[in-house]
PDB file of N, CA and C in Angstrom:
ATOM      1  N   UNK A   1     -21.647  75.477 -32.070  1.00  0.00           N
ATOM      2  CA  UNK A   1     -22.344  74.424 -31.357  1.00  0.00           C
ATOM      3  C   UNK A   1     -22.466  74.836 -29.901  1.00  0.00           C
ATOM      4  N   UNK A   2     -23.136  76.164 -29.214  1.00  0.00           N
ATOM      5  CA  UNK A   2     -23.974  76.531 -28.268  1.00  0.00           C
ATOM      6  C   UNK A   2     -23.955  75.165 -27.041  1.00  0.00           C
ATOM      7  N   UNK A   3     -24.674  74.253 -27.956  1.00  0.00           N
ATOM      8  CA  UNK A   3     -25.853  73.274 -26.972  1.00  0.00           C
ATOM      9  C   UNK A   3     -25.573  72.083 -27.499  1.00  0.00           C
ATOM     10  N   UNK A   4     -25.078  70.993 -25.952  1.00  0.00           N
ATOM     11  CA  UNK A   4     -25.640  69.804 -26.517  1.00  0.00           C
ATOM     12  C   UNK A   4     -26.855  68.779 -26.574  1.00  0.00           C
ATOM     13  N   UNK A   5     -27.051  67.796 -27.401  1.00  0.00           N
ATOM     14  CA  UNK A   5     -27.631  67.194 -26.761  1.00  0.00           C
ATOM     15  C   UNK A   5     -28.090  66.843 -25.430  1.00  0.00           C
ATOM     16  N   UNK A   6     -29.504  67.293 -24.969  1.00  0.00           N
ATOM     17  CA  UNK A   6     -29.939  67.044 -23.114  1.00  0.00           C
ATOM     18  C   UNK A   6     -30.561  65.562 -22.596  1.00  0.00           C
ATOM     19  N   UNK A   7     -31.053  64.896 -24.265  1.00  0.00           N
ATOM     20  CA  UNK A   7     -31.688  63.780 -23.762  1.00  0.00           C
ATOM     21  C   UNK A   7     -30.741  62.238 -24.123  1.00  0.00           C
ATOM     22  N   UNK A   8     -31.103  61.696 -23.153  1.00  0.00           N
ATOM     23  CA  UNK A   8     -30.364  60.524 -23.218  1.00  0.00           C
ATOM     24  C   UNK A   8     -29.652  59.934 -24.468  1.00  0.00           C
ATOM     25  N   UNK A   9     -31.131  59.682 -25.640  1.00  0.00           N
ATOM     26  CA  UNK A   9     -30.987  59.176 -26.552  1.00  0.00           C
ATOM     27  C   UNK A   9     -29.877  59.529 -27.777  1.00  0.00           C
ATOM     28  N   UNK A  10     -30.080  60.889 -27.801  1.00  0.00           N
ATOM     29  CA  UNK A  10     -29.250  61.356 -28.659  1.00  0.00           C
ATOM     30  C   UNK A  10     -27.810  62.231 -28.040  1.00  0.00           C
ATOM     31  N   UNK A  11     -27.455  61.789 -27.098  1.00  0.00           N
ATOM     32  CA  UNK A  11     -25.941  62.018 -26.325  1.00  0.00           C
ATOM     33  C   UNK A  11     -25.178  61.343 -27.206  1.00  0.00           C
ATOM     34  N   UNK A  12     -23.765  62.406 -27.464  1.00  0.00           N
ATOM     35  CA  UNK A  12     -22.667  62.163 -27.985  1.00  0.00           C
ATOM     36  C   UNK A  12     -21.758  60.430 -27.255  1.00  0.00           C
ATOM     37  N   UNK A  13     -21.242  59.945 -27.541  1.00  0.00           N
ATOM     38  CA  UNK A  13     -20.374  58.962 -26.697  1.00  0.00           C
ATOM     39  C   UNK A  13     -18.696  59.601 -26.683  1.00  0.00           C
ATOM     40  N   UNK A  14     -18.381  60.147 -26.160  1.00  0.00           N
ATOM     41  CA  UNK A  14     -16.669  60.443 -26.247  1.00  0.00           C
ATOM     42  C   UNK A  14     -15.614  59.600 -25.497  1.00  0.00           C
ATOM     43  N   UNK A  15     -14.618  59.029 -26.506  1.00  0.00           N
ATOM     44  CA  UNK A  15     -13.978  58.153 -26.032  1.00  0.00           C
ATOM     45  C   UNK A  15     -12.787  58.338 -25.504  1.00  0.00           C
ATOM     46  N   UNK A  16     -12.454  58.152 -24.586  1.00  0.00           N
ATOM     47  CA  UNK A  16     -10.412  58.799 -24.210  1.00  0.00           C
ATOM     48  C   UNK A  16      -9.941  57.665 -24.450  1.00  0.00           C
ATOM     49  N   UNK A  17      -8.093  57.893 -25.095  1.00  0.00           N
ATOM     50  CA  UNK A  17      -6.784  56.808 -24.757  1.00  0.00           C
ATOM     51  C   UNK A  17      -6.741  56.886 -23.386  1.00  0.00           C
ATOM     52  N   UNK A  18      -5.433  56.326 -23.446  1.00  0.00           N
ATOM     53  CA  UNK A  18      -5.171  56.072 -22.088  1.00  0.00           C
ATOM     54  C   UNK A  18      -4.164  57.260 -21.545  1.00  0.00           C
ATOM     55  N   UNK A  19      -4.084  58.155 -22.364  1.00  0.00           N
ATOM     56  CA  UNK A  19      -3.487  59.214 -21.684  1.00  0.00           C
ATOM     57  C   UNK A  19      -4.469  60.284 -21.316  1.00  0.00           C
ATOM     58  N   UNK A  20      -5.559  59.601 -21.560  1.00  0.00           N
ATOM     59  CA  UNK A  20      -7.363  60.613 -21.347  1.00  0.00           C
ATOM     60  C   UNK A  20      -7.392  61.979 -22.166  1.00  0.00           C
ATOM     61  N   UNK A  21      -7.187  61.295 -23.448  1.00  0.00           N
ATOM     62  CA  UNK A  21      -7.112  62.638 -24.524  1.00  0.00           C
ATOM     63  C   UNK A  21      -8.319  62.248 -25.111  1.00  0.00           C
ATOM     64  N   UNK A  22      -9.272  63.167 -25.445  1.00  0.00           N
ATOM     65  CA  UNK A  22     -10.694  62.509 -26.306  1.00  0.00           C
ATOM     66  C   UNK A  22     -10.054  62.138 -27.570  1.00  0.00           C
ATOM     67  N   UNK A  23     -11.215  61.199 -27.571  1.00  0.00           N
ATOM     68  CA  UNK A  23     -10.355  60.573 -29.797  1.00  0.00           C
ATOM     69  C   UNK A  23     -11.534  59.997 -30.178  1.00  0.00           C
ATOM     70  N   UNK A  24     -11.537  60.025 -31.975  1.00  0.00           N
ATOM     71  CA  UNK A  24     -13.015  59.627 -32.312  1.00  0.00           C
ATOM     72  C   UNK A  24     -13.700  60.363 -32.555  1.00  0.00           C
ATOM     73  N   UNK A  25     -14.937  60.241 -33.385  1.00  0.00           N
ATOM     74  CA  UNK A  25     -16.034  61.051 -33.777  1.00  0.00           C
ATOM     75  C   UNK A  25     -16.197  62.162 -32.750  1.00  0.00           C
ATOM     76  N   UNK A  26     -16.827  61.167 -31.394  1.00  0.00           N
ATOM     77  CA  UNK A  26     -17.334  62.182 -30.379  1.00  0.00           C
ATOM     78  C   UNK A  26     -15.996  63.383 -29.881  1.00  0.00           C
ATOM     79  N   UNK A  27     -15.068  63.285 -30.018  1.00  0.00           N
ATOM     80  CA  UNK A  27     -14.281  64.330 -29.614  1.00  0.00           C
ATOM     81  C   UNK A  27     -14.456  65.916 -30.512  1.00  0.00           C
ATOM     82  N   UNK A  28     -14.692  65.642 -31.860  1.00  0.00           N
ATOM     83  CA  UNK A  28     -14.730  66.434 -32.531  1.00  0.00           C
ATOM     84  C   UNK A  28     -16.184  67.301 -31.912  1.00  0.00           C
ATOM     85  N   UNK A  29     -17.326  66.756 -31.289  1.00  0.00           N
ATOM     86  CA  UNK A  29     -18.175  67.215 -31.140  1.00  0.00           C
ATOM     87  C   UNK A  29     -17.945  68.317 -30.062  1.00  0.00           C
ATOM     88  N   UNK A  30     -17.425  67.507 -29.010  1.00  0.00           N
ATOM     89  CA  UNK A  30     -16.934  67.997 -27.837  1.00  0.00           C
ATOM     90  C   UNK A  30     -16.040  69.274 -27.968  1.00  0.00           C
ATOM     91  N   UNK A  31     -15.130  69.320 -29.082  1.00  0.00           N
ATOM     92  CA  UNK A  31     -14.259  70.412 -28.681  1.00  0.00           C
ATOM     93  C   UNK A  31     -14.971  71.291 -29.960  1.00  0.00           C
ATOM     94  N   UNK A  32     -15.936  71.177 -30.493  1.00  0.00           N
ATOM     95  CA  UNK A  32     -16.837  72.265 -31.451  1.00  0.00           C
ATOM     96  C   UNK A  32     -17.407  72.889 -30.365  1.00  0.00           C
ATOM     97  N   UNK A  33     -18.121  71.854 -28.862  1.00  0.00           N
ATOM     98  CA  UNK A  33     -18.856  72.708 -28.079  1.00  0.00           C
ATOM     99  C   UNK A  33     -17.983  73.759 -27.093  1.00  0.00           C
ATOM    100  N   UNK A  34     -17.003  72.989 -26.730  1.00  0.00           N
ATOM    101  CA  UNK A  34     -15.925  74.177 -25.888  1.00  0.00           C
ATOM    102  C   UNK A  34     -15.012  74.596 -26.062  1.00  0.00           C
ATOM    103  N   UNK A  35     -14.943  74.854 -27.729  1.00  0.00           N
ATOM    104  CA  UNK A  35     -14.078  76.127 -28.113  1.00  0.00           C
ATOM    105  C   UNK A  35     -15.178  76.982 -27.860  1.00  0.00           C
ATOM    106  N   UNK A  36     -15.955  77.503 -28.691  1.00  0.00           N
ATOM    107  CA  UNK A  36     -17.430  78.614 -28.284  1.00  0.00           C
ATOM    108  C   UNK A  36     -17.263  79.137 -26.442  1.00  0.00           C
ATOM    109  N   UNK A  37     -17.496  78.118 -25.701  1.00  0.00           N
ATOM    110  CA  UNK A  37     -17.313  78.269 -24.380  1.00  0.00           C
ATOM    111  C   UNK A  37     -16.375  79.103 -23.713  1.00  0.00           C
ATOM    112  N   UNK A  38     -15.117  78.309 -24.158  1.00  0.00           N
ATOM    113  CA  UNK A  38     -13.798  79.235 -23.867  1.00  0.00           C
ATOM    114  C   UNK A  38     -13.933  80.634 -24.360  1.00  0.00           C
ATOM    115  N   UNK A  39     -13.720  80.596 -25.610  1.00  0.00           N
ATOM    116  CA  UNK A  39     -13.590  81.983 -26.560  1.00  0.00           C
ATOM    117  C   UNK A  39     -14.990  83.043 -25.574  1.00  0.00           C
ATOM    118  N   UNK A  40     -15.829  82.708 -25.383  1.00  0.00           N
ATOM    119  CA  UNK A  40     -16.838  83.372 -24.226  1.00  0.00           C
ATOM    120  C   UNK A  40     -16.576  83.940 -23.244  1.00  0.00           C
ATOM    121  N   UNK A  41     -15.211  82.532 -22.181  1.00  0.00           N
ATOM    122  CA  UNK A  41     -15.536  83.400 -21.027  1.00  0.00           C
ATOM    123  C   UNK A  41     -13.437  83.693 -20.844  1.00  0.00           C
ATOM    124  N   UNK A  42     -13.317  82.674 -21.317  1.00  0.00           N
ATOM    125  CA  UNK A  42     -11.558  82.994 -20.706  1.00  0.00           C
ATOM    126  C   UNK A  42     -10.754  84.232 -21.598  1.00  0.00           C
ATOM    127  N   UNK A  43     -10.346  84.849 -20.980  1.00  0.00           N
ATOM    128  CA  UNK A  43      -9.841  86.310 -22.112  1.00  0.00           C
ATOM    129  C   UNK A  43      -8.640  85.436 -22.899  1.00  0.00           C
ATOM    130  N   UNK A  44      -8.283  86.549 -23.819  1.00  0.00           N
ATOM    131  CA  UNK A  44      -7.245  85.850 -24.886  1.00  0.00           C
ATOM    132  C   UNK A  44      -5.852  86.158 -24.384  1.00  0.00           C
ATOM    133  N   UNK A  45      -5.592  86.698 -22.863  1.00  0.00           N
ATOM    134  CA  UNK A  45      -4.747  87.129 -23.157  1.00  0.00           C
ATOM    135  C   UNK A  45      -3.835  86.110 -21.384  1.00  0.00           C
ATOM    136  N   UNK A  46      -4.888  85.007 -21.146  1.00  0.00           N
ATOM    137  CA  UNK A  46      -4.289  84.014 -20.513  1.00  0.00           C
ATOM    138  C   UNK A  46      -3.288  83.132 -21.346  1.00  0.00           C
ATOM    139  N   UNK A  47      -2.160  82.718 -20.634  1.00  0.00           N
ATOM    140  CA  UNK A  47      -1.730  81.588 -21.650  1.00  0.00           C
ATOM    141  C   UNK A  47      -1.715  80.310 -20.378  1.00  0.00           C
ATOM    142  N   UNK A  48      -1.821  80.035 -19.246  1.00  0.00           N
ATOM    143  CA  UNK A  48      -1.922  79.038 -19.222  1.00  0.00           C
ATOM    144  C   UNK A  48      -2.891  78.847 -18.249  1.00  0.00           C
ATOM    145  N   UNK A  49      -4.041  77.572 -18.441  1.00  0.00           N
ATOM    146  CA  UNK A  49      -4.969  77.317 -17.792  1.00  0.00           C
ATOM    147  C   UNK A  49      -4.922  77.434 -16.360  1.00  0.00           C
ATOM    148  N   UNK A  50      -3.354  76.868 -15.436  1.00  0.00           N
ATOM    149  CA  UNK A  50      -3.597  76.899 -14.158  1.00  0.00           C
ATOM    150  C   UNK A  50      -3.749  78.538 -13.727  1.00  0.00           C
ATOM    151  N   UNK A  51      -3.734  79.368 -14.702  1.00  0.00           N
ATOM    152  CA  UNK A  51      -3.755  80.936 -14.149  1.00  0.00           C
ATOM    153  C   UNK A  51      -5.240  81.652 -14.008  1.00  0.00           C
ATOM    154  N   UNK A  52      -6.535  80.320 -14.608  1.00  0.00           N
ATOM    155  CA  UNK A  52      -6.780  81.272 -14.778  1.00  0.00           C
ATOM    156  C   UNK A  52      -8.576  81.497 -13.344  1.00  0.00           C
ATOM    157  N   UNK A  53      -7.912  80.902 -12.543  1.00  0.00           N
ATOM    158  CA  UNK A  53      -8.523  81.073 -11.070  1.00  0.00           C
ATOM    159  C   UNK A  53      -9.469  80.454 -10.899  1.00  0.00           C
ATOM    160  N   UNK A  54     -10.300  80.184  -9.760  1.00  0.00           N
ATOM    161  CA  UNK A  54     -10.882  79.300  -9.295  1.00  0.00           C
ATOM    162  C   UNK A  54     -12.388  79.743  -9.756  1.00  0.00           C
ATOM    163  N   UNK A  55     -12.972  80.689  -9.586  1.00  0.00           N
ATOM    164  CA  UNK A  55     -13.825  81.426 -10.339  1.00  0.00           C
ATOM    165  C   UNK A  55     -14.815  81.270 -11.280  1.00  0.00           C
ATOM    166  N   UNK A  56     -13.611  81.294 -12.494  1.00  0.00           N
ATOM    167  CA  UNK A  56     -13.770  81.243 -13.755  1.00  0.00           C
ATOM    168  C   UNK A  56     -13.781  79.951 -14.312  1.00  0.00           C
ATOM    169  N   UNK A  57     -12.852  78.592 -13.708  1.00  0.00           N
ATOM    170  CA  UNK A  57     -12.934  77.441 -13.429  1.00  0.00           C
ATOM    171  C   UNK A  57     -14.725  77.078 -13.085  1.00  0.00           C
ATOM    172  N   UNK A  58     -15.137  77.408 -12.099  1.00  0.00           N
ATOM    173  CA  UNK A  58     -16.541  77.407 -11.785  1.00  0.00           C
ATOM    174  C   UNK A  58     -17.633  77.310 -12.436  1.00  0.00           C
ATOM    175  N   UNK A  59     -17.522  78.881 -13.196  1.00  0.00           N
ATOM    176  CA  UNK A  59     -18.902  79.362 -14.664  1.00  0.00           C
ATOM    177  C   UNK A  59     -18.475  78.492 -15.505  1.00  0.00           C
ATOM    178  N   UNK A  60     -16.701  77.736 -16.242  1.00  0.00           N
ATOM    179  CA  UNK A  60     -16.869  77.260 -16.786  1.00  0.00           C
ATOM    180  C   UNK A  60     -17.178  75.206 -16.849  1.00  0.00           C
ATOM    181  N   UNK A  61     -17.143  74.990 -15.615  1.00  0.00           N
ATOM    182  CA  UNK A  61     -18.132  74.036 -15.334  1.00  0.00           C
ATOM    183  C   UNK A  61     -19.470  73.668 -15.290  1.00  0.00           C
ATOM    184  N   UNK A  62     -19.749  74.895 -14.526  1.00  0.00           N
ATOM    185  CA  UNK A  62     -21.466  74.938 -14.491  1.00  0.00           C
ATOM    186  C   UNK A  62     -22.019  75.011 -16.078  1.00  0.00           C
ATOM    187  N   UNK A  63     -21.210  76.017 -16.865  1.00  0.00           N
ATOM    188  CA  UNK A  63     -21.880  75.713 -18.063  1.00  0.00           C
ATOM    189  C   UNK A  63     -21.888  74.544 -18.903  1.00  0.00           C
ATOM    190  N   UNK A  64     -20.780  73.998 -18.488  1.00  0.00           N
ATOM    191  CA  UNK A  64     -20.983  72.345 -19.084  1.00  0.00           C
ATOM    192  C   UNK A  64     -22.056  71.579 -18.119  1.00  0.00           C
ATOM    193  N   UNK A  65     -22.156  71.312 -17.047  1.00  0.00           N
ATOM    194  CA  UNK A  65     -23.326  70.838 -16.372  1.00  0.00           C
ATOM    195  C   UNK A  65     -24.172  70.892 -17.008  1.00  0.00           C
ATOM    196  N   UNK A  66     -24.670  72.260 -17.281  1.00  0.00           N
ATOM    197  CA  UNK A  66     -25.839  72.683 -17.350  1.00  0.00           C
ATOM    198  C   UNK A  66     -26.246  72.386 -18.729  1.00  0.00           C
ATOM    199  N   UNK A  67     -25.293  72.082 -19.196  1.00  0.00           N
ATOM    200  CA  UNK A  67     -25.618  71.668 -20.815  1.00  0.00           C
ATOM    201  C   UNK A  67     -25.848  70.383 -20.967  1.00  0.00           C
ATOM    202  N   UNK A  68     -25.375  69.295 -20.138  1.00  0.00           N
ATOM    203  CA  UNK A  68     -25.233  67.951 -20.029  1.00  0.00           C
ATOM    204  C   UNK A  68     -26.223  67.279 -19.107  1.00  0.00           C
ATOM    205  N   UNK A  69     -26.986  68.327 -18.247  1.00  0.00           N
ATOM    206  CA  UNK A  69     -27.959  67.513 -17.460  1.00  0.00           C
ATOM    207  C   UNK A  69     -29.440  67.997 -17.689  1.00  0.00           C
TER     208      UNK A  69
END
């Protein structure tokens, strides 16, 4: 799952608890689209997210942006 939905109508809804964990249909969508993402840009051989720089943090925002607007 590349790509999401760009137009209004057919946008996922993803819901968080209250510990802001996605849950629900739409989560499943969500983490189909950014496993692909990750596995792309973060190497396999990080183990924890705060390591893995400001950078790479960046491309992997913009590519969600860019998928969402």
């Amino acid at each position: 799952m590349k790509r999401l939905p760009s137009d209004r109508v057919s946008r996922i809804n993803v819901e968080f608890n209250d510990n802001v964990v996605p849950i629900g249909e739409g989560s499943i969508k969500l983490s189909s689209y950014l496993g692909p993402l990750v596995r792309e840009h973060v190497p396999f051989t990080i183990d924890d997210w705060r390591n893995i720089g400001d950078d790479l943090k960046h491309v992997l925002w913009r590519s969600i942006q860019v998928s969402l607007y």
